[in-house]
N, C-alpha and C. Protein backbone atom coordinates (compact mmCIF):
# COMPACT_ATOMS: atom_id res chain seq x y z
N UNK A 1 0.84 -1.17 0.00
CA UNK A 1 0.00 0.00 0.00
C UNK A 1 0.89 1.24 0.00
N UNK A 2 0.30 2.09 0.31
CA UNK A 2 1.41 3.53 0.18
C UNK A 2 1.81 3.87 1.46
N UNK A 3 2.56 4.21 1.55
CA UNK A 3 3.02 4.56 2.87
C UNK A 3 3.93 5.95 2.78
N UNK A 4 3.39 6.58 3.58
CA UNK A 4 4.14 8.32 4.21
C UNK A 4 5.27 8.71 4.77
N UNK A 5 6.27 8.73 4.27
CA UNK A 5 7.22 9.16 4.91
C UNK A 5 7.06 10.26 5.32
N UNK A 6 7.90 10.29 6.58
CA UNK A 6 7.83 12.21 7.47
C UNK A 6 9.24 12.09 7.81
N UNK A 7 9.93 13.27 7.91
CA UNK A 7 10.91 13.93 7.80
C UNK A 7 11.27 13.67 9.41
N UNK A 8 12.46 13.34 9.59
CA UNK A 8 12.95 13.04 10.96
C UNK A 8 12.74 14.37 11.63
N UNK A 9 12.35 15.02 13.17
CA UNK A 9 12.13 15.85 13.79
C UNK A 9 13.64 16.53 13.85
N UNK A 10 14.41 15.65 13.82
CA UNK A 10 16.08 16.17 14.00
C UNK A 10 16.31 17.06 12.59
N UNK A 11 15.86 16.81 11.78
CA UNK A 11 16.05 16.96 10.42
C UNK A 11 15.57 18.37 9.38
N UNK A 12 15.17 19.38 10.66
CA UNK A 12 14.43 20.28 10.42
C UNK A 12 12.97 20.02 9.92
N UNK A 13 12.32 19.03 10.68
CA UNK A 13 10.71 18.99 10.64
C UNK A 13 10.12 20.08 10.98
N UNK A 14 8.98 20.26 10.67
CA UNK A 14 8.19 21.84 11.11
C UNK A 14 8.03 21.65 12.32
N UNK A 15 8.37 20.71 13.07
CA UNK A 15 8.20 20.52 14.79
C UNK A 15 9.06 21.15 15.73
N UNK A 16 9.82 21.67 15.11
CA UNK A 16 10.93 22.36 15.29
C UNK A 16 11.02 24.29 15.06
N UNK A 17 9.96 24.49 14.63
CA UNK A 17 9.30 25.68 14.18
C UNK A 17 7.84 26.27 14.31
N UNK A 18 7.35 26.46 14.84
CA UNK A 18 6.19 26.44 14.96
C UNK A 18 5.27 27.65 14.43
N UNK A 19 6.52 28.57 13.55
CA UNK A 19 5.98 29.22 12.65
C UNK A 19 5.80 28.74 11.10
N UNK A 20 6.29 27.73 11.16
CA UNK A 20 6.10 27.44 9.62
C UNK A 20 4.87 27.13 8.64
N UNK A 21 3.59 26.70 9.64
CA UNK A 21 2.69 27.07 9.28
C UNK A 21 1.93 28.20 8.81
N UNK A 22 1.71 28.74 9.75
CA UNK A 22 1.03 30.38 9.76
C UNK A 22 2.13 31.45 8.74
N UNK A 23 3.22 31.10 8.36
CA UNK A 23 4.72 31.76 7.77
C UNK A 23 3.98 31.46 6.15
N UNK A 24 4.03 30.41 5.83
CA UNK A 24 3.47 29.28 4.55
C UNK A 24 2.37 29.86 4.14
N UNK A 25 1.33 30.23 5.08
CA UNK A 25 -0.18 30.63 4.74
C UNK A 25 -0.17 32.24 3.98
N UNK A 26 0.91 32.65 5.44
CA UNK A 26 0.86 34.24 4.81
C UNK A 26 1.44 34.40 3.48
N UNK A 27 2.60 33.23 2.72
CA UNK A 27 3.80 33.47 1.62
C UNK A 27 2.60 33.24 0.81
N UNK A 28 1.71 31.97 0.68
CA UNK A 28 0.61 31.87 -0.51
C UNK A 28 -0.08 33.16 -0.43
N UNK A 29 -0.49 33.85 0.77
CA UNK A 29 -1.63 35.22 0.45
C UNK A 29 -0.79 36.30 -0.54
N UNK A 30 0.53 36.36 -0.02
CA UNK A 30 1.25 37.68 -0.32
C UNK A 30 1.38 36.97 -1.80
N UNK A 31 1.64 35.64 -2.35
CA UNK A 31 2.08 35.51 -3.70
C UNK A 31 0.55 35.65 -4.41
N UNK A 32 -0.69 35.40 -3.89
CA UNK A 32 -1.69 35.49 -4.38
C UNK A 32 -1.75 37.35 -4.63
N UNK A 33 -1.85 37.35 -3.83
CA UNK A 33 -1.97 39.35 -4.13
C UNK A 33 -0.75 40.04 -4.88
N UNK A 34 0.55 39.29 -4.87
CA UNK A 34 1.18 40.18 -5.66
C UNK A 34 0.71 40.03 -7.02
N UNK A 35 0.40 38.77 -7.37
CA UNK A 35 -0.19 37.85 -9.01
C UNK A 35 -1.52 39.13 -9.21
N UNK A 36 -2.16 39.82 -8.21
CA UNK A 36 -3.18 40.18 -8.39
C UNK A 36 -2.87 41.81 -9.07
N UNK A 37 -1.68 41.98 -8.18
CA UNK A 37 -1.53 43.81 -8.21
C UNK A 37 -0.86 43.59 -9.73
N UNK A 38 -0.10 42.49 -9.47
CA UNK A 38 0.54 42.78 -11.43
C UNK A 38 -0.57 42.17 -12.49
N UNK A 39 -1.62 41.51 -12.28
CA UNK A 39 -2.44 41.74 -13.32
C UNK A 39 -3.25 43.01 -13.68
N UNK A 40 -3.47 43.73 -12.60
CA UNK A 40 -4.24 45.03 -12.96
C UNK A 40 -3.54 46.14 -12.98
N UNK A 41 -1.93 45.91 -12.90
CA UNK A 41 -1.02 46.87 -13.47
C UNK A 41 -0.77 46.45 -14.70
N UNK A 42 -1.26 45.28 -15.51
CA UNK A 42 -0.79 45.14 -16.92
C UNK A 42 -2.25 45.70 -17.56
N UNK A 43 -2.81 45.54 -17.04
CA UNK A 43 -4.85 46.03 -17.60
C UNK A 43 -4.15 47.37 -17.44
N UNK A 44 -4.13 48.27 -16.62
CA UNK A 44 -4.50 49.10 -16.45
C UNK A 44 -3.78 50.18 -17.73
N UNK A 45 -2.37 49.58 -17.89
CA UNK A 45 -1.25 49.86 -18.79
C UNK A 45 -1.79 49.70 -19.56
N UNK A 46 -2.29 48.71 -20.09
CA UNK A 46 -2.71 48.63 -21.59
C UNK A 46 -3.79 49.47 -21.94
N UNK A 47 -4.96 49.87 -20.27
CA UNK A 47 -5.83 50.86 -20.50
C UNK A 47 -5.59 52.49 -21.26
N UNK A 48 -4.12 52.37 -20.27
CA UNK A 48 -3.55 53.64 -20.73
C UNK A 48 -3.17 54.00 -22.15
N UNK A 49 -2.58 52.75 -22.66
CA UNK A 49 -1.98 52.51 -24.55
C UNK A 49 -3.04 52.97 -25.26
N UNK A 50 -4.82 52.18 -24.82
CA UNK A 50 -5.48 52.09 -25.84
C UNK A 50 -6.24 53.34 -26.00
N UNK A 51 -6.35 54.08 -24.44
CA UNK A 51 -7.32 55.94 -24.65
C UNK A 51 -5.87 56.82 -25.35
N UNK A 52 -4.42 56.53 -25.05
CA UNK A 52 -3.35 57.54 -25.92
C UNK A 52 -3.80 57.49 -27.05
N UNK A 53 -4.05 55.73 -28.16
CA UNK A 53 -4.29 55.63 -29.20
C UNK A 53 -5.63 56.60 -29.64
N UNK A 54 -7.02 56.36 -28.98
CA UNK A 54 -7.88 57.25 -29.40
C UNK A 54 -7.67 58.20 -29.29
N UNK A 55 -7.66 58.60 -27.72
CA UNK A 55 -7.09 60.60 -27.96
C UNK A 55 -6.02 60.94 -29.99
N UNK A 56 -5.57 59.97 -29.81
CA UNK A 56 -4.16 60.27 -31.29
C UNK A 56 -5.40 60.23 -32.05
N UNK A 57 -6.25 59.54 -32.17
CA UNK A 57 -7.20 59.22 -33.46
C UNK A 57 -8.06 60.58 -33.46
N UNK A 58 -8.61 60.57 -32.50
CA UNK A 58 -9.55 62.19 -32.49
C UNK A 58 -8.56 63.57 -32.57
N UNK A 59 -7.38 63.06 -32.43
CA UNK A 59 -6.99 64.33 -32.67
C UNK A 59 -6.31 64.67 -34.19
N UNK A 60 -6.19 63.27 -34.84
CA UNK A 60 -6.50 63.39 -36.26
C UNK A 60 -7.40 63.89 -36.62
N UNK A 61 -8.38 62.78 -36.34
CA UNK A 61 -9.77 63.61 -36.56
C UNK A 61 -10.06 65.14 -37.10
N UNK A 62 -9.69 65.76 -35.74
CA UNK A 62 -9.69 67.03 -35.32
C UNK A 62 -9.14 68.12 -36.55
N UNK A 63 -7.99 67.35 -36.86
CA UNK A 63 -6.97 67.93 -38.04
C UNK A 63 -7.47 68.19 -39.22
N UNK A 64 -8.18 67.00 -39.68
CA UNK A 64 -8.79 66.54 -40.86
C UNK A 64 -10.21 67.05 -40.92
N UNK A 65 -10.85 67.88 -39.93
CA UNK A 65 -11.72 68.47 -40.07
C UNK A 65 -11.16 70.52 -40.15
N UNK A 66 -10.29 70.30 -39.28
CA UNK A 66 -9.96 71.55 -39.29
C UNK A 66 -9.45 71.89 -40.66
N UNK A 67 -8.65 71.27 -42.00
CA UNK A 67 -7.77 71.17 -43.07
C UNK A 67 -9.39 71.56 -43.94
N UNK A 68 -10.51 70.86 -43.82
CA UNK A 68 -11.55 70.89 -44.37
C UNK A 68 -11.95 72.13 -44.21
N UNK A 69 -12.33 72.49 -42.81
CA UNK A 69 -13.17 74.20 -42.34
C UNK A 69 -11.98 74.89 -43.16
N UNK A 70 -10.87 74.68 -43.02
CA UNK A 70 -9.55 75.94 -44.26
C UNK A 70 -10.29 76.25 -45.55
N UNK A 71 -10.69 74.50 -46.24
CA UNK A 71 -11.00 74.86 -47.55
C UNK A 71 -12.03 75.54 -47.99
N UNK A 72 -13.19 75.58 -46.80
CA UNK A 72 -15.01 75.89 -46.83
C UNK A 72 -14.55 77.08 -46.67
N UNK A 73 -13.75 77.73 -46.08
CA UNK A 73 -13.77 79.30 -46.03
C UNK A 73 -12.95 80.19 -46.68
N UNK A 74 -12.12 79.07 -47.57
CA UNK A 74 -11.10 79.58 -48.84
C UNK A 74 -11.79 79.77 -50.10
N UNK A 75 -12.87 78.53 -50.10
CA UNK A 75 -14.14 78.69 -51.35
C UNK A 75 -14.82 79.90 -51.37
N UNK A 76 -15.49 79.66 -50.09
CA UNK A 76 -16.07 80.77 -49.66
C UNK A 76 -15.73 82.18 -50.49
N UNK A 77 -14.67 82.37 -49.21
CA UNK A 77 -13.50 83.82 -49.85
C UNK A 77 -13.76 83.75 -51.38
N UNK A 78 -13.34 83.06 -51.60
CA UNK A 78 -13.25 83.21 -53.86
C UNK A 78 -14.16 83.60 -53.52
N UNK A 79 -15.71 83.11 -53.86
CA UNK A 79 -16.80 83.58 -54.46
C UNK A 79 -17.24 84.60 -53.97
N UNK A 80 -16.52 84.96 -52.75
CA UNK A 80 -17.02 86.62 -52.35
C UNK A 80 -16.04 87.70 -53.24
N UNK A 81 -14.95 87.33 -53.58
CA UNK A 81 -14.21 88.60 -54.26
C UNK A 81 -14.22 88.13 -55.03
N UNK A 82 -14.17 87.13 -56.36
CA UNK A 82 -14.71 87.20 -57.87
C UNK A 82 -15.75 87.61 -58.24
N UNK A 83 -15.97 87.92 -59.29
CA UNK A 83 -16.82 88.89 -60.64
C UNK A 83 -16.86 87.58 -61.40
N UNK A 84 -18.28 86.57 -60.92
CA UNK A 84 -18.46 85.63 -61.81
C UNK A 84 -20.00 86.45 -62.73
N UNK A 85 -20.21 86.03 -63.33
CA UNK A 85 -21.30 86.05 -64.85
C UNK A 85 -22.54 86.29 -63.95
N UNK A 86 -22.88 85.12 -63.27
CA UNK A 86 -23.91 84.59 -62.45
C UNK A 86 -23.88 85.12 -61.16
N UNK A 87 -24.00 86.26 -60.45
CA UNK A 87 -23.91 86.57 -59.35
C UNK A 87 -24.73 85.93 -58.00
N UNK A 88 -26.11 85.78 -58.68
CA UNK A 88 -26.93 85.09 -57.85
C UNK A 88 -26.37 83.01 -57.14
N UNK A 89 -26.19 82.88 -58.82
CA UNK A 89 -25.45 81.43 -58.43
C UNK A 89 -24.05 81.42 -57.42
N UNK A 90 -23.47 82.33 -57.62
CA UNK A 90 -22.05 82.83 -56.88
C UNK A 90 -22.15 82.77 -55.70
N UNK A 91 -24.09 83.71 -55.17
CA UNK A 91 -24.09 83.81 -53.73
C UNK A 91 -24.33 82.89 -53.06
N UNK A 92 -25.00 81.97 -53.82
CA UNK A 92 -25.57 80.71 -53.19
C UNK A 92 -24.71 79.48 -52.88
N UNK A 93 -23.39 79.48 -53.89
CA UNK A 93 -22.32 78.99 -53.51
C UNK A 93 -21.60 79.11 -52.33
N UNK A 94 -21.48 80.44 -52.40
CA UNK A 94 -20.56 81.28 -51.25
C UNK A 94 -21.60 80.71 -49.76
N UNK A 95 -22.86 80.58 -49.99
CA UNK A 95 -23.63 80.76 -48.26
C UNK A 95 -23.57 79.65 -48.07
N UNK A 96 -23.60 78.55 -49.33
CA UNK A 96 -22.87 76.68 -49.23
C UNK A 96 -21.98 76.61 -48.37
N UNK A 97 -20.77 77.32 -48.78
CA UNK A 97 -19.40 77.07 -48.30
C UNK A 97 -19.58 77.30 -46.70
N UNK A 98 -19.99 78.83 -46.95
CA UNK A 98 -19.95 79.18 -45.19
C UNK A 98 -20.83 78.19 -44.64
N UNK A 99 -21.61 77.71 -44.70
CA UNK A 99 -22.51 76.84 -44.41
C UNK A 99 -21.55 75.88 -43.68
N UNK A 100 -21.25 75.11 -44.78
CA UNK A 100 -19.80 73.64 -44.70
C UNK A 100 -19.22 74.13 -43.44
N UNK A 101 -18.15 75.47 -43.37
CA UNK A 101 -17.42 76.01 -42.57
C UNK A 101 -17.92 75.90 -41.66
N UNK A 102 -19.43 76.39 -41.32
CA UNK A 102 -19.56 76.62 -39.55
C UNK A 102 -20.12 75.14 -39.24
N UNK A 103 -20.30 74.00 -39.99
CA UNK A 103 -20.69 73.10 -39.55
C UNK A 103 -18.86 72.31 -39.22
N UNK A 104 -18.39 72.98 -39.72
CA UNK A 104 -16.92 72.03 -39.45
C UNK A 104 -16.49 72.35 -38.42
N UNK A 105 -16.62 73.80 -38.35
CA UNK A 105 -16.43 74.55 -37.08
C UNK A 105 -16.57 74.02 -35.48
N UNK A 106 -18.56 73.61 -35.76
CA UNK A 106 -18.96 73.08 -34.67
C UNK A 106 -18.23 71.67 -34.82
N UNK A 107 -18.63 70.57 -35.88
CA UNK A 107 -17.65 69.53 -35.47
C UNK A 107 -16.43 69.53 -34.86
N UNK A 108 -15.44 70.44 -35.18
CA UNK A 108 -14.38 70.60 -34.81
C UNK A 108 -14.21 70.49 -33.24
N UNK A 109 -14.93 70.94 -33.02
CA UNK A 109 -14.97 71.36 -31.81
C UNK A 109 -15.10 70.60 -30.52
N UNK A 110 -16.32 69.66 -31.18
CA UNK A 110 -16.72 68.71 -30.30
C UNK A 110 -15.57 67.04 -30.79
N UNK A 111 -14.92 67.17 -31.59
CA UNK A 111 -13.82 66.41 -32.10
C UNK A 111 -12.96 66.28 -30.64
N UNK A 112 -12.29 67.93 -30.60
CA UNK A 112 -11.65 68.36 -29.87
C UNK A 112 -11.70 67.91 -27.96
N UNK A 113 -12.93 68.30 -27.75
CA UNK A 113 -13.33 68.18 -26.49
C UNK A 113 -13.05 66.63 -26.43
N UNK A 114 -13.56 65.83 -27.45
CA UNK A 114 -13.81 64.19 -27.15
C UNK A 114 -12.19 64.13 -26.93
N UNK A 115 -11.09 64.62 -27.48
CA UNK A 115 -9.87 64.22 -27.53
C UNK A 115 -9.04 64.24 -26.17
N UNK A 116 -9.62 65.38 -25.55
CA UNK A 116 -9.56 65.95 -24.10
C UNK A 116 -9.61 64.84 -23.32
N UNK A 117 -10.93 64.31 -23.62
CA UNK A 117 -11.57 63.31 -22.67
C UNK A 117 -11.18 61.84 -22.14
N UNK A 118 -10.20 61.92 -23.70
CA UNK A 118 -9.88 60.73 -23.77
C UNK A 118 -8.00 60.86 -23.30
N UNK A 119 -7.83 61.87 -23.13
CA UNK A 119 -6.30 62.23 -22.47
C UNK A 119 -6.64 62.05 -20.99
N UNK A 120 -7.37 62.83 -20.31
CA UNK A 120 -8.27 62.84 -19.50
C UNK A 120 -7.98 60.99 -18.86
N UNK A 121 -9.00 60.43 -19.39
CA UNK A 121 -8.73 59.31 -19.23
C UNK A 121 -7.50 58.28 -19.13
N UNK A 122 -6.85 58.75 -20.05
CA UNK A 122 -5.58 58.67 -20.14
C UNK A 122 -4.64 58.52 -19.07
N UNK A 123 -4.66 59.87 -18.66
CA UNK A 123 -4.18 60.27 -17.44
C UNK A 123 -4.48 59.01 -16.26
N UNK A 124 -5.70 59.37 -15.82
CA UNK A 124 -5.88 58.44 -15.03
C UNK A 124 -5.88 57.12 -14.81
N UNK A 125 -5.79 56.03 -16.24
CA UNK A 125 -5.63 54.61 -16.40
C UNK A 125 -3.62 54.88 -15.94
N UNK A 126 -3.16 55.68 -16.13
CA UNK A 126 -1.63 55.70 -16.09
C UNK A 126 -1.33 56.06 -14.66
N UNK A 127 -2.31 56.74 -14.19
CA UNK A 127 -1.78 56.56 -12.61
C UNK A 127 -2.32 56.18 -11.42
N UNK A 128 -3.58 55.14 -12.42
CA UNK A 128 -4.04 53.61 -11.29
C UNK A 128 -2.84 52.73 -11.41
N UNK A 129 -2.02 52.57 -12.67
CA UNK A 129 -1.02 51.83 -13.30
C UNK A 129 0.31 51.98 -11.99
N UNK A 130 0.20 52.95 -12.37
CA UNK A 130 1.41 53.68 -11.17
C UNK A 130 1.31 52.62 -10.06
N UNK A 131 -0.48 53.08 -9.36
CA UNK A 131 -0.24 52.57 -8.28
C UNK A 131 -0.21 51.07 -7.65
N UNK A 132 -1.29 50.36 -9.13
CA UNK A 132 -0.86 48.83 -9.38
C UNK A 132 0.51 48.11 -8.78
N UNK A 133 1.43 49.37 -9.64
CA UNK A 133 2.93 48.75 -9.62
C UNK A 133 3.21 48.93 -8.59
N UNK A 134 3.35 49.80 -8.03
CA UNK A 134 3.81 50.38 -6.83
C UNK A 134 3.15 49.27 -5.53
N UNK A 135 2.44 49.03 -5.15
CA UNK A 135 1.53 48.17 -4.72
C UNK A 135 2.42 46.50 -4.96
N UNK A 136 2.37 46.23 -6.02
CA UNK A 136 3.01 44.70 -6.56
C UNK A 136 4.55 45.42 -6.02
N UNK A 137 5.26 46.16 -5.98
CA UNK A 137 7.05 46.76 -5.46
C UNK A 137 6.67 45.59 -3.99
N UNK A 138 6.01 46.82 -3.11
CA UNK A 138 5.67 46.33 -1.81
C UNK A 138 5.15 45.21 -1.38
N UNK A 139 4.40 44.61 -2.42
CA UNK A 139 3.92 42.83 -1.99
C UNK A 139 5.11 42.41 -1.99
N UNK A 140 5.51 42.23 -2.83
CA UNK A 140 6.82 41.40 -3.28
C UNK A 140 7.92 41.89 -2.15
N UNK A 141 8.50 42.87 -1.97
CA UNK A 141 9.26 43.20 -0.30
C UNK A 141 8.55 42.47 0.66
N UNK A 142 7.20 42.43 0.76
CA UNK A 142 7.04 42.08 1.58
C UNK A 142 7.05 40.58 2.27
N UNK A 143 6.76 39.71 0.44
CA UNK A 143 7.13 38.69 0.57
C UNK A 143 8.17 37.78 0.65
N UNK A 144 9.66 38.92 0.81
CA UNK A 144 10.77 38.16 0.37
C UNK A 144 11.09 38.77 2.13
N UNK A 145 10.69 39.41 2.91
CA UNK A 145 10.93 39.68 4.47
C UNK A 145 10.12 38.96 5.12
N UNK A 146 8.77 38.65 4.78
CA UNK A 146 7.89 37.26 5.10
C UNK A 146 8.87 36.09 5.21
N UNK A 147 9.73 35.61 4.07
CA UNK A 147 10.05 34.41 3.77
C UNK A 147 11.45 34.40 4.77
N UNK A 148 12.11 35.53 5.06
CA UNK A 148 13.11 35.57 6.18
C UNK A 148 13.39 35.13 7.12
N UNK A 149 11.50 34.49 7.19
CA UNK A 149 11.64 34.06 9.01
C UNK A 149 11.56 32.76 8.46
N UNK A 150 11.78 32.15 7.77
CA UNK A 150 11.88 30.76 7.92
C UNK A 150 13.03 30.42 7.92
N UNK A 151 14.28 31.08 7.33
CA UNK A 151 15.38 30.90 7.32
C UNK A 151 15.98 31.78 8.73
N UNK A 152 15.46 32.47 9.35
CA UNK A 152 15.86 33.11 10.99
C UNK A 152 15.19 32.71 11.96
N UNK A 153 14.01 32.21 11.79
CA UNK A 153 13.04 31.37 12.82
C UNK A 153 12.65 33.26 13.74
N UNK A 154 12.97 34.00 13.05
CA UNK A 154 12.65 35.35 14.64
C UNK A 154 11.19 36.09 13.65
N UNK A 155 10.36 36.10 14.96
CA UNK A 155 8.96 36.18 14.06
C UNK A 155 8.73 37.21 13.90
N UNK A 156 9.92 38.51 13.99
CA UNK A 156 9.93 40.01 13.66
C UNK A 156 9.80 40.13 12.37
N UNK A 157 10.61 38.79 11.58
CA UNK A 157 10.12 39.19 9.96
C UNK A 157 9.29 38.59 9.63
N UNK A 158 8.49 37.61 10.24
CA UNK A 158 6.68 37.73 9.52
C UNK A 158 6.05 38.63 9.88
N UNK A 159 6.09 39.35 11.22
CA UNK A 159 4.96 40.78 11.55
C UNK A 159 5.12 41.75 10.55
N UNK A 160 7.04 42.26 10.72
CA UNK A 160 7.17 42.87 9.40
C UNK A 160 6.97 42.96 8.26
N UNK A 161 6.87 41.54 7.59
CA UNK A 161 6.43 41.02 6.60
C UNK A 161 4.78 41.34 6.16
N UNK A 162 4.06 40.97 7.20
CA UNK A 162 2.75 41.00 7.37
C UNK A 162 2.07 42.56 7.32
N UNK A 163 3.07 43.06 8.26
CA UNK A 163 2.55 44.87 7.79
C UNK A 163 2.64 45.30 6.40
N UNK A 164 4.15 44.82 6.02
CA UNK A 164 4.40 45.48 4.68
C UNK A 164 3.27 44.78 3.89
N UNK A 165 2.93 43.79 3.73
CA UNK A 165 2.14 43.11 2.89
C UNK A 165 0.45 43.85 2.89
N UNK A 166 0.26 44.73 4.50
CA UNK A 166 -0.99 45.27 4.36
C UNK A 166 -0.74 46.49 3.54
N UNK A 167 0.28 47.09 4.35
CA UNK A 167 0.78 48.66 3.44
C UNK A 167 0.78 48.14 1.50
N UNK A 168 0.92 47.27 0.93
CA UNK A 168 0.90 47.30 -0.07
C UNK A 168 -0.41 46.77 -0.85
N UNK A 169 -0.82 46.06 0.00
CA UNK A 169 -2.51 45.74 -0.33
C UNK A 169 -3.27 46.92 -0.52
N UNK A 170 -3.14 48.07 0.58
CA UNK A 170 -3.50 49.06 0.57
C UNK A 170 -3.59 49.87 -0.79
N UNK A 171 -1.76 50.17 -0.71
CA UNK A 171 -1.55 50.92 -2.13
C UNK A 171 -2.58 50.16 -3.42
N UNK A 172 -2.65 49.37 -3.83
CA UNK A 172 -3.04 48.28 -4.95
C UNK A 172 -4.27 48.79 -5.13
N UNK A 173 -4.93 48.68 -3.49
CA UNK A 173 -6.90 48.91 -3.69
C UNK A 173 -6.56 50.23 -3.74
N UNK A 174 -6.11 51.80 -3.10
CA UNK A 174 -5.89 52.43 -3.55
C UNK A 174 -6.30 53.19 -5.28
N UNK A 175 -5.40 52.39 -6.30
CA UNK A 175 -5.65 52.21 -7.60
C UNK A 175 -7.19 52.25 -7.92
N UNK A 176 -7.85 51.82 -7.36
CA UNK A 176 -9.16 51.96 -7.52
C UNK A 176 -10.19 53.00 -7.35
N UNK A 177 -9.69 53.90 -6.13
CA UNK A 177 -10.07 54.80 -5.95
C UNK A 177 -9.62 56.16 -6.80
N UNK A 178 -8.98 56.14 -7.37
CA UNK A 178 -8.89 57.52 -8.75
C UNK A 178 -9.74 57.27 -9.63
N UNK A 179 -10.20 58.98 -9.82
CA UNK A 179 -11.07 59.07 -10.35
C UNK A 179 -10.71 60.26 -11.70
């Protein structure tokens, strides 16, 4: 049948430690939460990549409407200072153009603002990111001063361990709260 071997007590068995339990529990939490702070520092990063990209797109946008309102009010211009044949047809051209113009105008505009919005956003996916990371810095310290006491047996570096590990939990949820 199977049979269990256990580690001689002389031999550094956990009988010999009586933190190695509660030490073990805290190293899985702190490796669970650091896995956590660096997944929503890679989201959050990539949040940041994908509003830079739109803000860039609307602010093409923006360009490509503004290059347009140039031409509606360059038409325009002509048909106000030429001496065409047809004066009446001329004017009706000309109130076209301006027409075009102030509608590009207003597009423009609201192009603009959306571009804002999305910097805006920007901003802020980049410094939940921040604090993601910053957050995963401190798990990870905390888990490599956690893991100290198994190799010192002195249970100053799991408390230590254990604080730092809240102080960085903290920072992480933190991230959540920007707005």
């Amino acid at each position: 049948m199977h049979e269990v071997m256990e580690a001689p007590e002389e031999h550094g068995g956990h009988g010999d430690n009586p933190l190695m339990i509660p030490v073990a529990v805290t190293l899985s939490i702190l490796a669970v939460l650091v896995a956590i702070a660096t997944l929503l520092g890679h989201r959050a990063a990539s949040e940041e990549i994908l509003l830079q990209t739109k803000a860039s797109d609307q602010w093409a946008y923006f360009q490509a409407k503004n290059i347009r309102l140039h031409e509606m009010e360059s038409v325009a211009d002509m048909f106000a200072t030429l001496a065409p044949a047809d004066k009446e047809k001329a004017a009706a051209l000309r109130e076209k153009y301006v027409q075009e113009a102030e509608r590009y105008e207003k597009d423009k505009d609201q192009i603009g603002e959306q571009a804002r919005d999305f910097e805006k956003e920007r901003e802020v996916a980049g410094k939940r990111a921040d604090r993601f990371d910053a957050g995963e810095v401190v798990l990870e310290i905390a888990l490599i001063i956690c893991s100290l006491t198994l190799l010192t047996k002195k249970r100053a570096f799991w408390l230590s361990g254990i604080a730092l590990g809240v102080v960085g939990l903290a920072i992480t949820v933190s991230g959540f709260l920007l707005r």
